[in-house]
Protein backbone atom coordinates (compact mmCIF):
# COMPACT_ATOMS: atom_id res chain seq x y z
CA UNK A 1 56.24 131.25 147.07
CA UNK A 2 56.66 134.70 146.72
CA UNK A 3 59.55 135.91 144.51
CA UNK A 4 61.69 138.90 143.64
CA UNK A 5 64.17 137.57 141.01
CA UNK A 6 62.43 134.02 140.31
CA UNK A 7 65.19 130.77 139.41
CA UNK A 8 63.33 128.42 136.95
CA UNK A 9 65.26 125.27 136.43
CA UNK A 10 65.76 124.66 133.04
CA UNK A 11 64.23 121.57 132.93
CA UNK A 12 61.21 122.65 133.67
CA UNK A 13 61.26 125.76 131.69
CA UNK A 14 61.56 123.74 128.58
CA UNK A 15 58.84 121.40 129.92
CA UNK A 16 56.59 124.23 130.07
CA UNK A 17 57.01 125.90 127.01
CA UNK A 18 56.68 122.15 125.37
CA UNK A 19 53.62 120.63 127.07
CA UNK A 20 51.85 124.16 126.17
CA UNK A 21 52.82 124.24 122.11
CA UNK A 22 51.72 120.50 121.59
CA UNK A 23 48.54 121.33 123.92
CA UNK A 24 47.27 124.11 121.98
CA UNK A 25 48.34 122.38 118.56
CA UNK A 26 45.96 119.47 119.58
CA UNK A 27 43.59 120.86 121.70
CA UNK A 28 43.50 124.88 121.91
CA UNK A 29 41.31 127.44 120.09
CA UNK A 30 41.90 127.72 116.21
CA UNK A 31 38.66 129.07 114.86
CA UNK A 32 38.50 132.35 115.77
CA UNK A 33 39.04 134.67 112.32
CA UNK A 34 42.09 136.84 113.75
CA UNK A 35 44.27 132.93 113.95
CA UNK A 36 46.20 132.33 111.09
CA UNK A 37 47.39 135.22 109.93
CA UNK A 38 50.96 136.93 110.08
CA UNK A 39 49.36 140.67 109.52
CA UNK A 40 50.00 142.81 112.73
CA UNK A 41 47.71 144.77 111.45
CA UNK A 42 44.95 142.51 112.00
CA UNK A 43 46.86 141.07 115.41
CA UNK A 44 46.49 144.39 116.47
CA UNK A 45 43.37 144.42 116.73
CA UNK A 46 41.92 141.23 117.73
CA UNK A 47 44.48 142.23 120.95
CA UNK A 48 43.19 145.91 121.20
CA UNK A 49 39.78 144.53 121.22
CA UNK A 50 40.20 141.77 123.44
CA UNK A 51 41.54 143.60 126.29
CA UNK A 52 38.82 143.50 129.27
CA UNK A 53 36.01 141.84 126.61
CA UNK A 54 35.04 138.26 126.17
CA UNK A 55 35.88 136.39 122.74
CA UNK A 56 32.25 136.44 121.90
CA UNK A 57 31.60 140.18 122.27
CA UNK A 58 34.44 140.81 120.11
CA UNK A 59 33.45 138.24 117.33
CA UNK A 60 30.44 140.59 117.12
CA UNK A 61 32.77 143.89 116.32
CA UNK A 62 35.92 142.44 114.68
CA UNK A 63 34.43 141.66 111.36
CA UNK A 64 32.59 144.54 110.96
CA UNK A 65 35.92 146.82 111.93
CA UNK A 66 37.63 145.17 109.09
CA UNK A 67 35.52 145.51 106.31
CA UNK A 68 35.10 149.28 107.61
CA UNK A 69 38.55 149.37 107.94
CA UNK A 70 40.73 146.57 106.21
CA UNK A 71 43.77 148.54 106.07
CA UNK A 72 45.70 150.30 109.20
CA UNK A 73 45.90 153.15 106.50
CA UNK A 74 41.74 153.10 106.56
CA UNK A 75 41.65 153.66 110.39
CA UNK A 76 43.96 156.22 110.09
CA UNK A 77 41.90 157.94 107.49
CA UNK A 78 39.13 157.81 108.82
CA UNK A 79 37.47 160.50 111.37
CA UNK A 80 37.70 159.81 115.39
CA UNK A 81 33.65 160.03 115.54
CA UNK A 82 33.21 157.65 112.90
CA UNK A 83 35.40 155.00 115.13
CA UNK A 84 34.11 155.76 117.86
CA UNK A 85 30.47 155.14 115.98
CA UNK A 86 31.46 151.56 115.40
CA UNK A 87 33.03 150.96 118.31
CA UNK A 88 29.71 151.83 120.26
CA UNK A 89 28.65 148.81 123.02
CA UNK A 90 32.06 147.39 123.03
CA UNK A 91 32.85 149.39 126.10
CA UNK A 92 36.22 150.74 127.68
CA UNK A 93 36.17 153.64 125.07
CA UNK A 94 39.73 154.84 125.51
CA UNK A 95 40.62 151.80 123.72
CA UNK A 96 39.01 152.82 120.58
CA UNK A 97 40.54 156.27 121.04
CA UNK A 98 44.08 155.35 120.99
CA UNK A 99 43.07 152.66 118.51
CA UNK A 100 42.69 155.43 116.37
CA UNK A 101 45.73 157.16 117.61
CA UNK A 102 48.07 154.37 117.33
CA UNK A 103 46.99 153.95 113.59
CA UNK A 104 47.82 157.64 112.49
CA UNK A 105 51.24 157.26 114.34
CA UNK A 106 51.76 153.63 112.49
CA UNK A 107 50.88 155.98 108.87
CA UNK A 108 53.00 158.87 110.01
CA UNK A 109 56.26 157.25 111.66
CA UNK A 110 56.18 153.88 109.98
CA UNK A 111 54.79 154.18 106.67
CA UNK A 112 52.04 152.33 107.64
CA UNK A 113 54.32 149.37 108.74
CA UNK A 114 54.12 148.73 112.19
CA UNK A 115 57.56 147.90 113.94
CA UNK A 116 59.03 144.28 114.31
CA UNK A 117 59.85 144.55 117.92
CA UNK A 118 57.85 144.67 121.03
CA UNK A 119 59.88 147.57 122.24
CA UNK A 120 59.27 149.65 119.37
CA UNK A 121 55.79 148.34 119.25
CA UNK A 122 55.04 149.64 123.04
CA UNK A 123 56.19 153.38 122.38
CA UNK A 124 53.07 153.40 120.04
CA UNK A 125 49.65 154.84 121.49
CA UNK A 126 47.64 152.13 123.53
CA UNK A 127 49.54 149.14 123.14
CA UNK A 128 51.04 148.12 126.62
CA UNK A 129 53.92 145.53 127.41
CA UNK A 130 51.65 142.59 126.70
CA UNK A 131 49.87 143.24 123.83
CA UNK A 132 53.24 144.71 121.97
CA UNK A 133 54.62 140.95 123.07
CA UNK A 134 51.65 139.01 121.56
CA UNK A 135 52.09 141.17 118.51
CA UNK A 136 55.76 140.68 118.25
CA UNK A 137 55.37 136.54 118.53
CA UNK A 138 52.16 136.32 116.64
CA UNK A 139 53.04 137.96 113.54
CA UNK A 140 57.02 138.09 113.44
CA UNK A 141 58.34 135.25 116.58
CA UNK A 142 59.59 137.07 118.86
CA UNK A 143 60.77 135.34 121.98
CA UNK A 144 58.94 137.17 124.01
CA UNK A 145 56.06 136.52 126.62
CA UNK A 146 53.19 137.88 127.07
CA UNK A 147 51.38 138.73 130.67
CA UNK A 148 47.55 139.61 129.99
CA UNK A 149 45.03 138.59 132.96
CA UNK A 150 44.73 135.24 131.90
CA UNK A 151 48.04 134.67 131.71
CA UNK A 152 48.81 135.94 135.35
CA UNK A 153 46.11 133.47 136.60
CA UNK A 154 48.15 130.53 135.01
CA UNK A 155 51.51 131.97 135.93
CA UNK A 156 50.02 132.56 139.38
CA UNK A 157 49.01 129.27 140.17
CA UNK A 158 51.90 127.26 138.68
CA UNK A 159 54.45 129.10 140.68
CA UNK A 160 52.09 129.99 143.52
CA UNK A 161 52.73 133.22 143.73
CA UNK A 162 51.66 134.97 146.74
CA UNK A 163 51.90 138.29 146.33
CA UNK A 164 48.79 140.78 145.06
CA UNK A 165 48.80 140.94 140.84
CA UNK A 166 47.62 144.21 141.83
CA UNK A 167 50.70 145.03 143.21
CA UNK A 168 53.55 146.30 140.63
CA UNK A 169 56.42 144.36 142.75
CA UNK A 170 54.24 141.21 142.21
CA UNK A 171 53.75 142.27 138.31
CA UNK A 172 57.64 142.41 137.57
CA UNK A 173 58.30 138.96 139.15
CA UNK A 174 55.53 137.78 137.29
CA UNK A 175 57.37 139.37 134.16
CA UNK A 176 60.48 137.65 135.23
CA UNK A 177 58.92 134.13 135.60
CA UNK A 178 56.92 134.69 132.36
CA UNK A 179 60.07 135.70 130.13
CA UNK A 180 62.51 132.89 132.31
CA UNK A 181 59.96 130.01 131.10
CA UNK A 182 60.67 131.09 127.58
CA UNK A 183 63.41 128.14 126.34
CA UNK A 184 66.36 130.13 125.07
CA UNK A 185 66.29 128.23 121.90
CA UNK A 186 62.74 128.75 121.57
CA UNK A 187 62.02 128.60 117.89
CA UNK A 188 59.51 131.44 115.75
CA UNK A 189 57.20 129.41 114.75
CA UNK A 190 56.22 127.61 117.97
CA UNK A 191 56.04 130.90 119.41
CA UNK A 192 52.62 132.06 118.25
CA UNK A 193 51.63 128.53 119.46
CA UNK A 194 53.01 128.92 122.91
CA UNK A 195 51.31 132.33 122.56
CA UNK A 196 48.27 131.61 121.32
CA UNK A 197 48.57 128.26 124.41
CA UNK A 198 48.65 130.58 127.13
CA UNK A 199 45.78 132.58 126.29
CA UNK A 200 43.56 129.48 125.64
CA UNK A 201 44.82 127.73 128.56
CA UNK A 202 43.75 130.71 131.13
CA UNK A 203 39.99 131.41 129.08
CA UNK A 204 39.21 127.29 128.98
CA UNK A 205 41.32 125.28 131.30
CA UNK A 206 42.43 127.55 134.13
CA UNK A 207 39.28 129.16 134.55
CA UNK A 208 38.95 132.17 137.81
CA UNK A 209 36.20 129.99 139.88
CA UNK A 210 36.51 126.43 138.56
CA UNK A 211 39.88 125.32 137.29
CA UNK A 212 39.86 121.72 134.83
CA UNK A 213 42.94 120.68 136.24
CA UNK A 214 42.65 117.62 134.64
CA UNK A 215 42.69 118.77 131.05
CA UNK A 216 45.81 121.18 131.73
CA UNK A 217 48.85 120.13 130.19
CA UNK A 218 50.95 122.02 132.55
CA UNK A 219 48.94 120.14 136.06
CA UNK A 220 52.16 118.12 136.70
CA UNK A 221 53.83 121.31 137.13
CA UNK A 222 51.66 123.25 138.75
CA UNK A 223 52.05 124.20 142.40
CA UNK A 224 48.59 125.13 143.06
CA UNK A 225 47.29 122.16 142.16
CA UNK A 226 49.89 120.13 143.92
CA UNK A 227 48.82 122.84 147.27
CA UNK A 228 45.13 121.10 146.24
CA UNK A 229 43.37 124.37 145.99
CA UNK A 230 44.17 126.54 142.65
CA UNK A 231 41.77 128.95 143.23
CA UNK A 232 43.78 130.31 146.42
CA UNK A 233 46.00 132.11 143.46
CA UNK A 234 45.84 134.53 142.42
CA UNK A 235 44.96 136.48 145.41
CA UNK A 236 42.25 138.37 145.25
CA UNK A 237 42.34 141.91 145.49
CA UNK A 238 40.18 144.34 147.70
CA UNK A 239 37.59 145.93 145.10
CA UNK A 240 35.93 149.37 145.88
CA UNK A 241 32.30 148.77 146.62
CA UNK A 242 30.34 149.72 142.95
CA UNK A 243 29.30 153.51 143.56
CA UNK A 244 25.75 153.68 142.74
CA UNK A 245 25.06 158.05 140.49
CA UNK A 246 21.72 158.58 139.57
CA UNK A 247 21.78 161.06 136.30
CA UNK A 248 19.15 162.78 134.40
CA UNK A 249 19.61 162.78 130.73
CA UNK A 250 17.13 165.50 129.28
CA UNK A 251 17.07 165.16 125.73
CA UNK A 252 16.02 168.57 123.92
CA UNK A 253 13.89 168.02 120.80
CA UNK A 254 13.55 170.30 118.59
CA UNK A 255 10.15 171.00 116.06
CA UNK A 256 12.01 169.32 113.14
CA UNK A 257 13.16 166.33 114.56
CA UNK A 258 16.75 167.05 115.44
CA UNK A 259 17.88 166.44 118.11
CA UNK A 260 20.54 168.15 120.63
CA UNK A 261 23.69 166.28 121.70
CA UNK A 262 27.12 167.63 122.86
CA UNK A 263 30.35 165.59 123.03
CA UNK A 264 31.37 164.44 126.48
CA UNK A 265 34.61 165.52 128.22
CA UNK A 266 37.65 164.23 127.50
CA UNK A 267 38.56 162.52 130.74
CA UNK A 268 35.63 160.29 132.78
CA UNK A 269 32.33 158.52 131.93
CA UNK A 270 31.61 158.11 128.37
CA UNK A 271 34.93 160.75 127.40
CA UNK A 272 34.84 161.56 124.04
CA UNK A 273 31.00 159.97 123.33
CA UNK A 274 28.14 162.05 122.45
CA UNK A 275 25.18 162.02 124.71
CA UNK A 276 22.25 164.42 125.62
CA UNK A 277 23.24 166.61 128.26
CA UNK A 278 24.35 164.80 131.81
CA UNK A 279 22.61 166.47 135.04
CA UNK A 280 23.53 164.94 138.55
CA UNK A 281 20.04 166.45 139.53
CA UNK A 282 16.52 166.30 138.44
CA UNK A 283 15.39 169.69 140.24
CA UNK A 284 17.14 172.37 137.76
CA UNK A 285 15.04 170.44 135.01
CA UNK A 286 11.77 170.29 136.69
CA UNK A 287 12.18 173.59 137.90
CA UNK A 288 13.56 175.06 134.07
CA UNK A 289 9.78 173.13 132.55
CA UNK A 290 7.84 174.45 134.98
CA UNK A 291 9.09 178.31 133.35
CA UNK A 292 8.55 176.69 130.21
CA UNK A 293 4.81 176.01 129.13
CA UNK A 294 5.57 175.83 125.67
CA UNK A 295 7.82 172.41 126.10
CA UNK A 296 6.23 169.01 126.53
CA UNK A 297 7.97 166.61 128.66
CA UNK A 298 8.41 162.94 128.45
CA UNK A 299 9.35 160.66 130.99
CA UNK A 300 10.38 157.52 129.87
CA UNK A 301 10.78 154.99 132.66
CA UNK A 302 14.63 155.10 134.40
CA UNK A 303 17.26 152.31 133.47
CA UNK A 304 20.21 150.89 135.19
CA UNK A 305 23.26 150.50 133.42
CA UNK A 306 26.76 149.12 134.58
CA UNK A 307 29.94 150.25 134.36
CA UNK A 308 33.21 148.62 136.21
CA UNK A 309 33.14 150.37 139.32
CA UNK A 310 29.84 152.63 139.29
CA UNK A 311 26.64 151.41 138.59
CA UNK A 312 24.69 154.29 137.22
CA UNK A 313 20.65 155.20 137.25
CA UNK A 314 19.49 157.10 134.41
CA UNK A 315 16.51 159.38 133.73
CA UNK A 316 16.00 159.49 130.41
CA UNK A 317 13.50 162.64 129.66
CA UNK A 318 12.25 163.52 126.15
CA UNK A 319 11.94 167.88 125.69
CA UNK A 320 9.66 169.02 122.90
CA UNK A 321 10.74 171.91 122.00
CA UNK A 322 7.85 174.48 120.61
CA UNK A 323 8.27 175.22 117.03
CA UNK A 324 9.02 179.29 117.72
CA UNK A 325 11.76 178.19 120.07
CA UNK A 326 15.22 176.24 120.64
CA UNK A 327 17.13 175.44 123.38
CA UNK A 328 20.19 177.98 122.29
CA UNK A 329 17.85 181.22 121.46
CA UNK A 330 15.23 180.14 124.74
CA UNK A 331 16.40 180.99 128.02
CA UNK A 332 19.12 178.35 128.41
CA UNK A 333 18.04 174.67 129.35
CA UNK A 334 19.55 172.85 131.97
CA UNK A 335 23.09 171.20 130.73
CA UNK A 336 23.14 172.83 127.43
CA UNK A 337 26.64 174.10 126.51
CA UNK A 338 26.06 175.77 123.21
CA UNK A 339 30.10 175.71 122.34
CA UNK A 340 30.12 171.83 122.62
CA UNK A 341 27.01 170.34 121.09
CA UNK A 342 25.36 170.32 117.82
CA UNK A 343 21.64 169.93 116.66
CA UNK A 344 21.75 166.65 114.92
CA UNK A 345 19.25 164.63 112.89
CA UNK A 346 18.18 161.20 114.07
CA UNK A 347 20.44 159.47 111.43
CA UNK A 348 23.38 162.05 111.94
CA UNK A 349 23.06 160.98 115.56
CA UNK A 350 22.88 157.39 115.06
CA UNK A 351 26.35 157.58 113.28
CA UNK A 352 28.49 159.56 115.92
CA UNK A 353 30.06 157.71 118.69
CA UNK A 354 27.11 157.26 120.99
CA UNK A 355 27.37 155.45 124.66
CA UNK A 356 25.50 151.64 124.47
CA UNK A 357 23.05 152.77 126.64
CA UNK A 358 22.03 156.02 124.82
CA UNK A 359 22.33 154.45 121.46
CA UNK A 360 19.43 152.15 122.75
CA UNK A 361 17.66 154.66 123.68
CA UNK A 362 17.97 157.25 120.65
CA UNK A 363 17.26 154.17 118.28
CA UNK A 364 14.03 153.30 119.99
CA UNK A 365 13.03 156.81 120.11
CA UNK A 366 13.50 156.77 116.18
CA UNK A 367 11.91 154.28 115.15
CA UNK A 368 9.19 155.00 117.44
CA UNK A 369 9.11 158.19 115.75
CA UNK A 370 9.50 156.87 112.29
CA UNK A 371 5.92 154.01 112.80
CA UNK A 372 3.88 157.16 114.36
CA UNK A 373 4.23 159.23 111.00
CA UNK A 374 3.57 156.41 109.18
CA UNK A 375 0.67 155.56 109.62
């Protein structure tokens, strides 16, 4: 049914919120180290993290964030390139960016309290509707839902909503419904559970491709079941075909060891990261070495790497630089830009915020490096 202003009966509104609280008590997720605590601070970001990554990527990060950074007063303290650093192969950078963001306004507006609210919550850098709800009934029981992808699925299919989630008319009645199942009487501390229910509900039980309808507390309720095919909900949106770039990444090596890496833009692939130059073509580079007898060229072999909607093809090439030159005093190499790079040494490198991909690379290049001069 599609819906503008969606009329839950009450009855089943406080059937929901029920079956869901004494589902996850019994049978829902209560291992994973962010549970059981009341500190937004570490709430934060488990959610921050979460967003767009599976559980176990994140175990992998989360732990090592907080003994980095235990406090939100650490974050804050602590340099943008250095977050970035540990963020490195968690993906979707602009999270850790306003990660960092959000934690300097938390120290500067808040005294390093963050707000009780979700409305105050959401005027702070990178936390959306959703995750300023999960915060708000996790750590201080709000009655307040949340709406994250998982939760759309479920909401989806026990309404049967028809319309696109991808649409923003469809997100607001989803809202709507999500806020309406909430009992009014709904009580603090059952509403981490229902919280905490919703999300395990949508990563276990109602799964994208293969639904366990019969292990979901909420099946007697649920419309798409009851149609007898969930998976027609949500519908599926019309996905731009992956874009397939192919870049060449010459890396400039200089007779010391260092090497040279610039900071990306702000805005597009990688933003923010440090990499060795990007070209979109290999000609200006074969065509600079050929004018360049002095510099030996290495051409490791090319590597695929994935992003959401590009799928790119890179060239990694390794420049040794002859020990009377550089690439800034030399005629100028191809990509260089002198006012946004640095010469760096192989362990400066390794601790900037590097892409996954090029932080594979750079540490196999190292240690390569590292078992040739000793033997």
């Amino acid at each position: 049914m599609g819906m503008c202003t969606p009329e839950i009966p009450t009855a089943l509104r406080r059937s929901f919120f029920a079956r869901v609280v004494a589902w996850q008590r019994q049978h829902g997720r209560h291992d994973l180290p962010w549970q059981g605590t009341r500190d937004p601070y570490r709430v934060w970001l488990s959610e921050i993290m979460l967003q767009q990554t599976q559980v176990r990527t994140v175990l992998a990060y989360y732990g090592r964030f907080l003994q980095r950074f235990p406090t939100v007063h650490a974050l804050a303290d602590a340099s943008l390139d250095e977050v970035l650093a540990l963020w490195s192969g968690l993906g979707y950078y602009s999270r850790a960016r306003h990660l960092h963001a959000c934690a300097q306004a938390v120290v500067a507006q808040h005294g390093g309290r963050f707000p009780a609210s979700a409305e105050a919550l959401a005027t702070l850098p990178g936390i959306g509707a959703s995750t300023a709800a999960a915060i708000a009934a996790f750590c201080f029981g709000e009655r307040r839902s949340i709406l994250d992808g998982n939760v759309r699925r479920v909401l989806s299919r026990v309404l049967a909503e028809a319309g696109d989630p991808a649409r923003a008319d469809t997100q607001r009645a989803l809202w709507s419904a999500a806020q309406a199942l909430l009992p009014t009487d709904a009580a603090p501390h059952d509403m981490a559970a229902y919280t905490q229910g919703l999300m395990d509900l949508g990563a276990t039980v109602c799964t994208r491709s293969r639904p366990r309808c019969d292990a979901c507390p909420v099946a007697a309720l649920c419309a798409g079941r009851a149609s007898g095919d969930p998976t027609a909900w949500p519908r599926q949106t019309v996905r731009a075909a992956r874009r397939t770039e192919a870049w060449c990444l010459p890396l400039y090596l200089r007779a010391d060891g260092a090497w040279w890496l610039q900071r990306r833009p702000a805005r597009g692939i990688w933003a923010g990261l440090w990499a060795p130059p990007v070209l979109s073509a290999i000609e200006g580079l074969t065509a600079w070495l050929r004018d360049q007898p002095g510099v030996q060229a290495d051409w490791p072999v090319a590597f695929d790497h994935a992003l959401t909607h590009r799928q790119l093809r890179l060239q990694p090439v390794v420049c040794r630089l002859p020990v009377s030159s550089d690439v800034l005093s030399a005629p100028q190499a191809p990509g260089v830009q002198p006012d946004q790079g640095a010469w760096c040494s192989p362990s400066e490198a390794l601790a900037l915020g590097l892409p996954a991909p090029i932080r594979v690379w750079l540490e196999s290049l190292d240690s390569g490096s590292r078992t040739s001069s000793s033997r």
